[in-house]
Protein backbone atom coordinates (compact mmCIF):
# COMPACT_ATOMS: atom_id res chain seq x y z
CA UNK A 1 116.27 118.05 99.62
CA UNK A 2 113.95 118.93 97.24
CA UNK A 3 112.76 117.47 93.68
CA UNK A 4 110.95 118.37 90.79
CA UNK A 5 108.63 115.94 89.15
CA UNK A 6 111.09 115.92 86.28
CA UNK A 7 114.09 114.95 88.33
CA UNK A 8 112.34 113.06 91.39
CA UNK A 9 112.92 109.55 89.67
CA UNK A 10 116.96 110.65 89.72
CA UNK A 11 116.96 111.92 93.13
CA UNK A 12 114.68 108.88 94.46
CA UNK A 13 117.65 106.98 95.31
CA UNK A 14 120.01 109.22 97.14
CA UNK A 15 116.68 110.03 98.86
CA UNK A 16 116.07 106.66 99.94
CA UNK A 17 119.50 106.07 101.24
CA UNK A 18 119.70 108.92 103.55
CA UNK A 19 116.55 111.50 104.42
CA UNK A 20 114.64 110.21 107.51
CA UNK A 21 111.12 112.00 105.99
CA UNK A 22 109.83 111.95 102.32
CA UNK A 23 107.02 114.12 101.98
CA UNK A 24 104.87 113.81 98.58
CA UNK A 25 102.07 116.77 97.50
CA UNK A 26 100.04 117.88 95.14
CA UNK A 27 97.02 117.76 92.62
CA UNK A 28 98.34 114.49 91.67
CA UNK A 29 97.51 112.30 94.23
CA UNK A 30 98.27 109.12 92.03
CA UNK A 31 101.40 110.52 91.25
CA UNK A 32 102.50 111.36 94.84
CA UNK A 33 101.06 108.19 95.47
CA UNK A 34 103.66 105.94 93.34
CA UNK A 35 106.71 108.09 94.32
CA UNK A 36 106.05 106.89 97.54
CA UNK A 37 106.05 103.14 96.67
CA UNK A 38 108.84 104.10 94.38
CA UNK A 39 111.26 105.09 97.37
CA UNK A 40 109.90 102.72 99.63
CA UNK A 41 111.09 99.99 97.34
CA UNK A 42 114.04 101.72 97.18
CA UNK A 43 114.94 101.74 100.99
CA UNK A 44 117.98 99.03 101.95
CA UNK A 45 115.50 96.94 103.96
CA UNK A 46 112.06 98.49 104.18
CA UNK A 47 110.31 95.75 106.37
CA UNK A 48 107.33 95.95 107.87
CA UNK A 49 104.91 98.61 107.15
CA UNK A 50 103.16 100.75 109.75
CA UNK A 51 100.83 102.85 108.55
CA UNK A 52 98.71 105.93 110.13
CA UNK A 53 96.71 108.59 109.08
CA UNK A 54 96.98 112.15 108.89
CA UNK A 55 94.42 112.56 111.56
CA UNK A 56 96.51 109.90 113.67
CA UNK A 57 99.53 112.20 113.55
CA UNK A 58 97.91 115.47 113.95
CA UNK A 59 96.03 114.73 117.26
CA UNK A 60 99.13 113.04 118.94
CA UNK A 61 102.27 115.04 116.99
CA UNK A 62 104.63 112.81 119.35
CA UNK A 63 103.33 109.68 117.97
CA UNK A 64 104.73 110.08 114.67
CA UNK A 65 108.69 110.27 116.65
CA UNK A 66 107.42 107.24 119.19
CA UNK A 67 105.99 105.07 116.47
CA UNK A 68 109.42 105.80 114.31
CA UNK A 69 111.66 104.95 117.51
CA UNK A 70 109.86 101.59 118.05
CA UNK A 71 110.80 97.93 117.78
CA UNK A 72 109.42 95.79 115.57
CA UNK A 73 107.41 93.35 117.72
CA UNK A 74 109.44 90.47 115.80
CA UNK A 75 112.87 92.61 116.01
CA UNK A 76 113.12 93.44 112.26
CA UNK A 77 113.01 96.29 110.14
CA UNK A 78 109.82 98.91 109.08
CA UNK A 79 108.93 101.91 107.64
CA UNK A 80 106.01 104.18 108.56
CA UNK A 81 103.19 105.64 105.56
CA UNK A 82 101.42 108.12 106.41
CA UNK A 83 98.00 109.72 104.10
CA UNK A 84 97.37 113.25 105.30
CA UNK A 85 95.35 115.95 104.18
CA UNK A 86 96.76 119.56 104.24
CA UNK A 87 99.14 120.05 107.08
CA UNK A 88 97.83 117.27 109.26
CA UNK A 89 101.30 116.14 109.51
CA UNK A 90 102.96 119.57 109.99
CA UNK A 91 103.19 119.45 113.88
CA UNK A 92 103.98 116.13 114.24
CA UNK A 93 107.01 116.08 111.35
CA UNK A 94 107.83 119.31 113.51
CA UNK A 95 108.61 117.06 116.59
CA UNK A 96 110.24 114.60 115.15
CA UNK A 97 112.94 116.95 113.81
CA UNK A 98 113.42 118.99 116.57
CA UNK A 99 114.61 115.29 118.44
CA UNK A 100 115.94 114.55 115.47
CA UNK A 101 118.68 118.02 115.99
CA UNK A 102 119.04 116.71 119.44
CA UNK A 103 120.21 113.27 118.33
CA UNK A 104 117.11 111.09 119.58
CA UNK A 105 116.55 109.96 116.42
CA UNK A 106 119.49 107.62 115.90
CA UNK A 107 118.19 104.51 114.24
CA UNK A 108 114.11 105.41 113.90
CA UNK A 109 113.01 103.94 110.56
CA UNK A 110 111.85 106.26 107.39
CA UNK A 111 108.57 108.01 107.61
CA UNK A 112 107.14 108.42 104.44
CA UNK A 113 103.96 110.91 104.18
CA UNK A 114 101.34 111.66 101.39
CA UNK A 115 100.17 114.77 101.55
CA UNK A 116 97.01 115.33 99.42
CA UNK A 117 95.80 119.16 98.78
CA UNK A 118 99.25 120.48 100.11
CA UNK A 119 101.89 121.79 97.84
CA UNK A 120 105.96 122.24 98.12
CA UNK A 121 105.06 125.83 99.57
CA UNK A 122 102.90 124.55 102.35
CA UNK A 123 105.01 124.71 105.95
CA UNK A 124 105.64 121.21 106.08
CA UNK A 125 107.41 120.96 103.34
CA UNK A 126 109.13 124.07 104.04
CA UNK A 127 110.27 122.01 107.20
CA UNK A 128 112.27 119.40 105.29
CA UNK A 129 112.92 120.80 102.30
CA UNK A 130 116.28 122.55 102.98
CA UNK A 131 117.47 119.65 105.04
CA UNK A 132 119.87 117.23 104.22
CA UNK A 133 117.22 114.54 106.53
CA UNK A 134 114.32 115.47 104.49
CA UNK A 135 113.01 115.14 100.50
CA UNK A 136 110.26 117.14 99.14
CA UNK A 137 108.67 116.24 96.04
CA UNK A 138 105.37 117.51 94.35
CA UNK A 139 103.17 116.05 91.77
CA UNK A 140 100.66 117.95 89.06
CA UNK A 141 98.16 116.19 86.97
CA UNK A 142 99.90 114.30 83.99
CA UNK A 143 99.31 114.45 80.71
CA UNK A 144 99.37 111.66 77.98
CA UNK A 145 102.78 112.48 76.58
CA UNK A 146 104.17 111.97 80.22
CA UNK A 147 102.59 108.85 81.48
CA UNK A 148 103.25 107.38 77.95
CA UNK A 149 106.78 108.06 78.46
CA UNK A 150 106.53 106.50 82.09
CA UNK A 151 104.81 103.44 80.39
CA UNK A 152 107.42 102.58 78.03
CA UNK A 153 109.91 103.40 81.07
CA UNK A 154 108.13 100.89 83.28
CA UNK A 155 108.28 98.45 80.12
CA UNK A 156 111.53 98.30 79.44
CA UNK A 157 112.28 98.07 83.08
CA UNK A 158 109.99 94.75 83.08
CA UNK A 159 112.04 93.32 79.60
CA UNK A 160 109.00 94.46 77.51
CA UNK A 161 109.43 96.02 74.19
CA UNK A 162 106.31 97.96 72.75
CA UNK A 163 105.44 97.50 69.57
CA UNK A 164 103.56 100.33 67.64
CA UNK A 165 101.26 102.74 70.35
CA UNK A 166 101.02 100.05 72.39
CA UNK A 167 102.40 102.65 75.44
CA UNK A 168 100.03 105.39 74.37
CA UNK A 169 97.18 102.57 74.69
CA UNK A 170 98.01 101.62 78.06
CA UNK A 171 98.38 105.00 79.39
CA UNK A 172 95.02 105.85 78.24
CA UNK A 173 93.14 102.87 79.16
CA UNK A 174 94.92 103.53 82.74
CA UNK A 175 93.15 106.77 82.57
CA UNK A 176 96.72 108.63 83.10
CA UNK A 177 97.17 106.74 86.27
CA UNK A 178 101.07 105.58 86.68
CA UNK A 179 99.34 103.09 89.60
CA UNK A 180 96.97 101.22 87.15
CA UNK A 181 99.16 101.85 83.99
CA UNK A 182 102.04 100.01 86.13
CA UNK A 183 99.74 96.90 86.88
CA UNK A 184 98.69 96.59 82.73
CA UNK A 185 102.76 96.31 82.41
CA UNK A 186 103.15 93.96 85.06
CA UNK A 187 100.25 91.68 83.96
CA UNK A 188 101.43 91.93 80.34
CA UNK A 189 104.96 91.16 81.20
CA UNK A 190 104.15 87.94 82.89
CA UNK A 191 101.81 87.14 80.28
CA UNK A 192 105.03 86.89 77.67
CA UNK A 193 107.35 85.26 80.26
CA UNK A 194 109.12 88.68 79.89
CA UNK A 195 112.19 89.62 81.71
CA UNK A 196 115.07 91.97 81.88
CA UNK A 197 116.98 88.81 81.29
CA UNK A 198 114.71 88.15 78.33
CA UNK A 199 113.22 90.39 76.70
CA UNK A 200 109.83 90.03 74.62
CA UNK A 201 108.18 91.63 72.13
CA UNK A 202 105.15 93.07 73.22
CA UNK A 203 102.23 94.14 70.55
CA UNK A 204 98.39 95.35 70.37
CA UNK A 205 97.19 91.73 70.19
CA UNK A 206 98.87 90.34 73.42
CA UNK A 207 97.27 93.10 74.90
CA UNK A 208 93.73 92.71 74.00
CA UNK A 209 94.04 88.85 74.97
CA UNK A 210 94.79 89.46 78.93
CA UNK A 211 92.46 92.80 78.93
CA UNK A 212 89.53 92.40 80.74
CA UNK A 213 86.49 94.74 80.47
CA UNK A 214 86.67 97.49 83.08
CA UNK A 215 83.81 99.24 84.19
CA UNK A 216 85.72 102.64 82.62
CA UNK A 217 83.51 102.91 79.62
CA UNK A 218 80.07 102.13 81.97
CA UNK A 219 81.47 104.85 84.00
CA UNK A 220 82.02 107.39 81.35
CA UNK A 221 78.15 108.07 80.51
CA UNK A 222 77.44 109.36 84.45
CA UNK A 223 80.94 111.14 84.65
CA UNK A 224 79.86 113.24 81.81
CA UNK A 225 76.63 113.86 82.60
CA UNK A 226 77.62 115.20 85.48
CA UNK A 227 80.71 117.26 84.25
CA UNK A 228 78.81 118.44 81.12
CA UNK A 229 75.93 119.74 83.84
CA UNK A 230 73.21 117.44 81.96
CA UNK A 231 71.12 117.67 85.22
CA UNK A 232 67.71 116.25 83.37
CA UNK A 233 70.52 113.14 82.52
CA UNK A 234 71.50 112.70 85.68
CA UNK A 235 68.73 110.62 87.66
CA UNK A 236 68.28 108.09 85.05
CA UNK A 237 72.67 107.60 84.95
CA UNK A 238 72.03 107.33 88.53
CA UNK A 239 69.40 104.88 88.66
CA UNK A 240 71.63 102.97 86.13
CA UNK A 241 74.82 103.37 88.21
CA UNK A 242 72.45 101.46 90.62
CA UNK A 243 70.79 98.98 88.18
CA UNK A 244 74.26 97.76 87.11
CA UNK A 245 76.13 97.85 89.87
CA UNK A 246 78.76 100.81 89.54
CA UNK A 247 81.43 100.71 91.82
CA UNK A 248 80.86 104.08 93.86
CA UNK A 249 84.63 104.28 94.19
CA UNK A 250 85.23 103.64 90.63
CA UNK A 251 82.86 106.72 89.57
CA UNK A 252 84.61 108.91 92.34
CA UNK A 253 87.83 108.15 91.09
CA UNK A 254 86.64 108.72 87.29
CA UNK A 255 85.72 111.92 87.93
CA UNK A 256 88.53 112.51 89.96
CA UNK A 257 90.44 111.85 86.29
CA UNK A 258 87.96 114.04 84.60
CA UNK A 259 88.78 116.96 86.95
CA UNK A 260 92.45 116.94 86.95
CA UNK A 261 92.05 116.61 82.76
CA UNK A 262 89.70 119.39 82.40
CA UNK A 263 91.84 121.64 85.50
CA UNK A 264 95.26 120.53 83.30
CA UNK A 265 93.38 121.80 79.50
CA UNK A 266 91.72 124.42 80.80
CA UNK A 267 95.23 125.77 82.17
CA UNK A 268 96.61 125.42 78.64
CA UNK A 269 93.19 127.72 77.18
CA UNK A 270 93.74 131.13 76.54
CA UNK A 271 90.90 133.67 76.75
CA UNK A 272 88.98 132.86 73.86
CA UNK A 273 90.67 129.82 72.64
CA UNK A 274 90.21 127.58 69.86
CA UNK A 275 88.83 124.30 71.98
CA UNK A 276 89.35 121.90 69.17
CA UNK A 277 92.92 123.13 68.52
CA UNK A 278 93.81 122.35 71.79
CA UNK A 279 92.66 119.16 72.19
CA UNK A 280 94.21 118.36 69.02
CA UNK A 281 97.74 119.69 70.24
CA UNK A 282 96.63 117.40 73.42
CA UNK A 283 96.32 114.46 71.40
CA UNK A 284 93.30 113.68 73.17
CA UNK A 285 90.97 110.78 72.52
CA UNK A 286 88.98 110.74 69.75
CA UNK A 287 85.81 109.53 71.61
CA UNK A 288 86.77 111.74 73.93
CA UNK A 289 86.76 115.13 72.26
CA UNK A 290 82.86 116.21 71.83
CA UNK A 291 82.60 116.11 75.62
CA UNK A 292 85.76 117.02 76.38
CA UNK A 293 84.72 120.46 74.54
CA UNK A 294 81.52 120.92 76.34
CA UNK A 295 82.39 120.56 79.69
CA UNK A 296 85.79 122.83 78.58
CA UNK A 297 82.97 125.72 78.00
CA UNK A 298 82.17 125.06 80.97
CA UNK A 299 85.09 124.60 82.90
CA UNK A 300 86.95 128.27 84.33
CA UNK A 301 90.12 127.57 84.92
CA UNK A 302 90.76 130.72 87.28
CA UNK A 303 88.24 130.00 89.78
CA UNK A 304 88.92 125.65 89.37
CA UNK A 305 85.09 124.36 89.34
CA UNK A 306 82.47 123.73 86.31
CA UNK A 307 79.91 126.40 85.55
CA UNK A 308 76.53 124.52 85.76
């Protein structure tokens, strides 16, 4: 089986209830990311999780089929997550369905694999994809119309109804990530006592009383420094990185945002392009725009990297 990232969330659940592998690519490795949670919370029982890495896998290819054909030490159900890189997993997803076409697979729990950097033409997922065992989904970069629409999606699933552009709000302060934008709903939900069963009103206000500052605006400075190619900037947004106490994780992932925005806008640019134009048919931040449009110069969207 294989899904679009349009139609993934309608396939999800015929997915869950019978392939043996999911396997989720591409840029988006947020994306790829929550459609695994998504059909792991979908599976009948998913139990206890086992989880291995790509590197786990692609050593020992038989693990993958042992660690699937296992007992839980307390004799209930799992479910095995693996994070790979490339085709780590390709030999080992290999072995597991060539016993699977013998029948030695009979009862081995779902294996669910993220794939970062591979795509729905890599051989892996050319493995699974045409099987009736297997589901195949890729993920690209979002943009704000799309997690927006996810947003109010996850809202009304958690009895929330957004008042004004309340859902554009929290996809941007999520930074276009359905993971974090997901967590603002769930935290605002239980701030209103909201359920499916009860519905609340949710508006700009309740919003701003459970935020808490992130480090997202400290972070900004040093991510475009960096993507704007400021070097003379750079060592003193280091030494404040240091001075403050920036989460080196936090300013990876930040500019891992950056990157997939400017890779996503600079796809959209045509040779000569008006810059401002499209960032206003983007919608794009306001604050956002003056160095969105220098590190756009910048950016060549044939080649993938920043000129500097």
């Amino acid at each position: 089986m294989k899904a679009t990232q349009r139609d993934f969330a309608q396939m999800a659940p015929k997915a869950a209830a019978r392939c043996a592998i999911h396997f989720f690519c591409g840029p988006d490795e947020a994306g790829a990311s929550a459609a695994a949670a998504k059909v792991i919370a979908l599976l009948p029982d998913a139990g206890e999780r086992i989880e291995l890495s790509g590197a786990d896998i692609k050593a020992d290819p038989v693990r993958l089929v042992d660690e699937a054909r296992s007992t839980s030490l307390f004799g209930g159900t799992r479910h095995i997550l693996v994070r790979a890189a490339g085709e780590e997993a390709h030999d080992a997803v290999q072995a597991f369905l060539q016993m699977a076409d013998i029948g030695q697979t009979a009862g081995a729990c779902p294996v669910v694999i993220v794939a970062t950097s591979a795509t729905d033409k890599s051989r892996t997922a050319k493995l699974l994809a045409k099987r009736d065992d297997g589901f195949v989904a890729m993920f690209y970069p979002p943009d704000l119309r799309a997690i927006t629409a996810d947003v109010r999606a996850m809202a009304d699933a958690a009895g929330l109804r957004l008042g004004g552009d309340l859902a554009e709000r929290i996809a941007r302060a999520a930074g276009l990530d359905v993971r974090l934008a997901q967590s603002e709903v769930d935290k605002l939900a239980l701030y209103l006592d909201a359920s499916p069963q009860s519905p609340k009103l949710a508006e700009v206000q309740a919003h701003d009383e459970i935020g808490a500052k992130t480090e997202e605006d400290g972070l900004m400075p040093l991510v475009n420094v960096v993507l704007s190619g400021e070097v003379r900037k750079l060592p003193a947004e280091l030494q404040r990185m240091r001075e403050v106490g920036l989460s080196a994780v936090g300013v990876t992932l930040a500019l891992e945002r950056r990157a997939a925005q400017l890779a996503t806008l600079s796809g959209k640019l045509a040779p000569g392009g008006d810059i401002n134009a499209l960032l206003d048919r983007e919608r794009v931040f306001f604050r956002d725009k003056r160095d969105l449009n220098t590190q756009l110069r910048r950016w060549n969207a044939q080649i993938g990297r920043a000129h500097v």
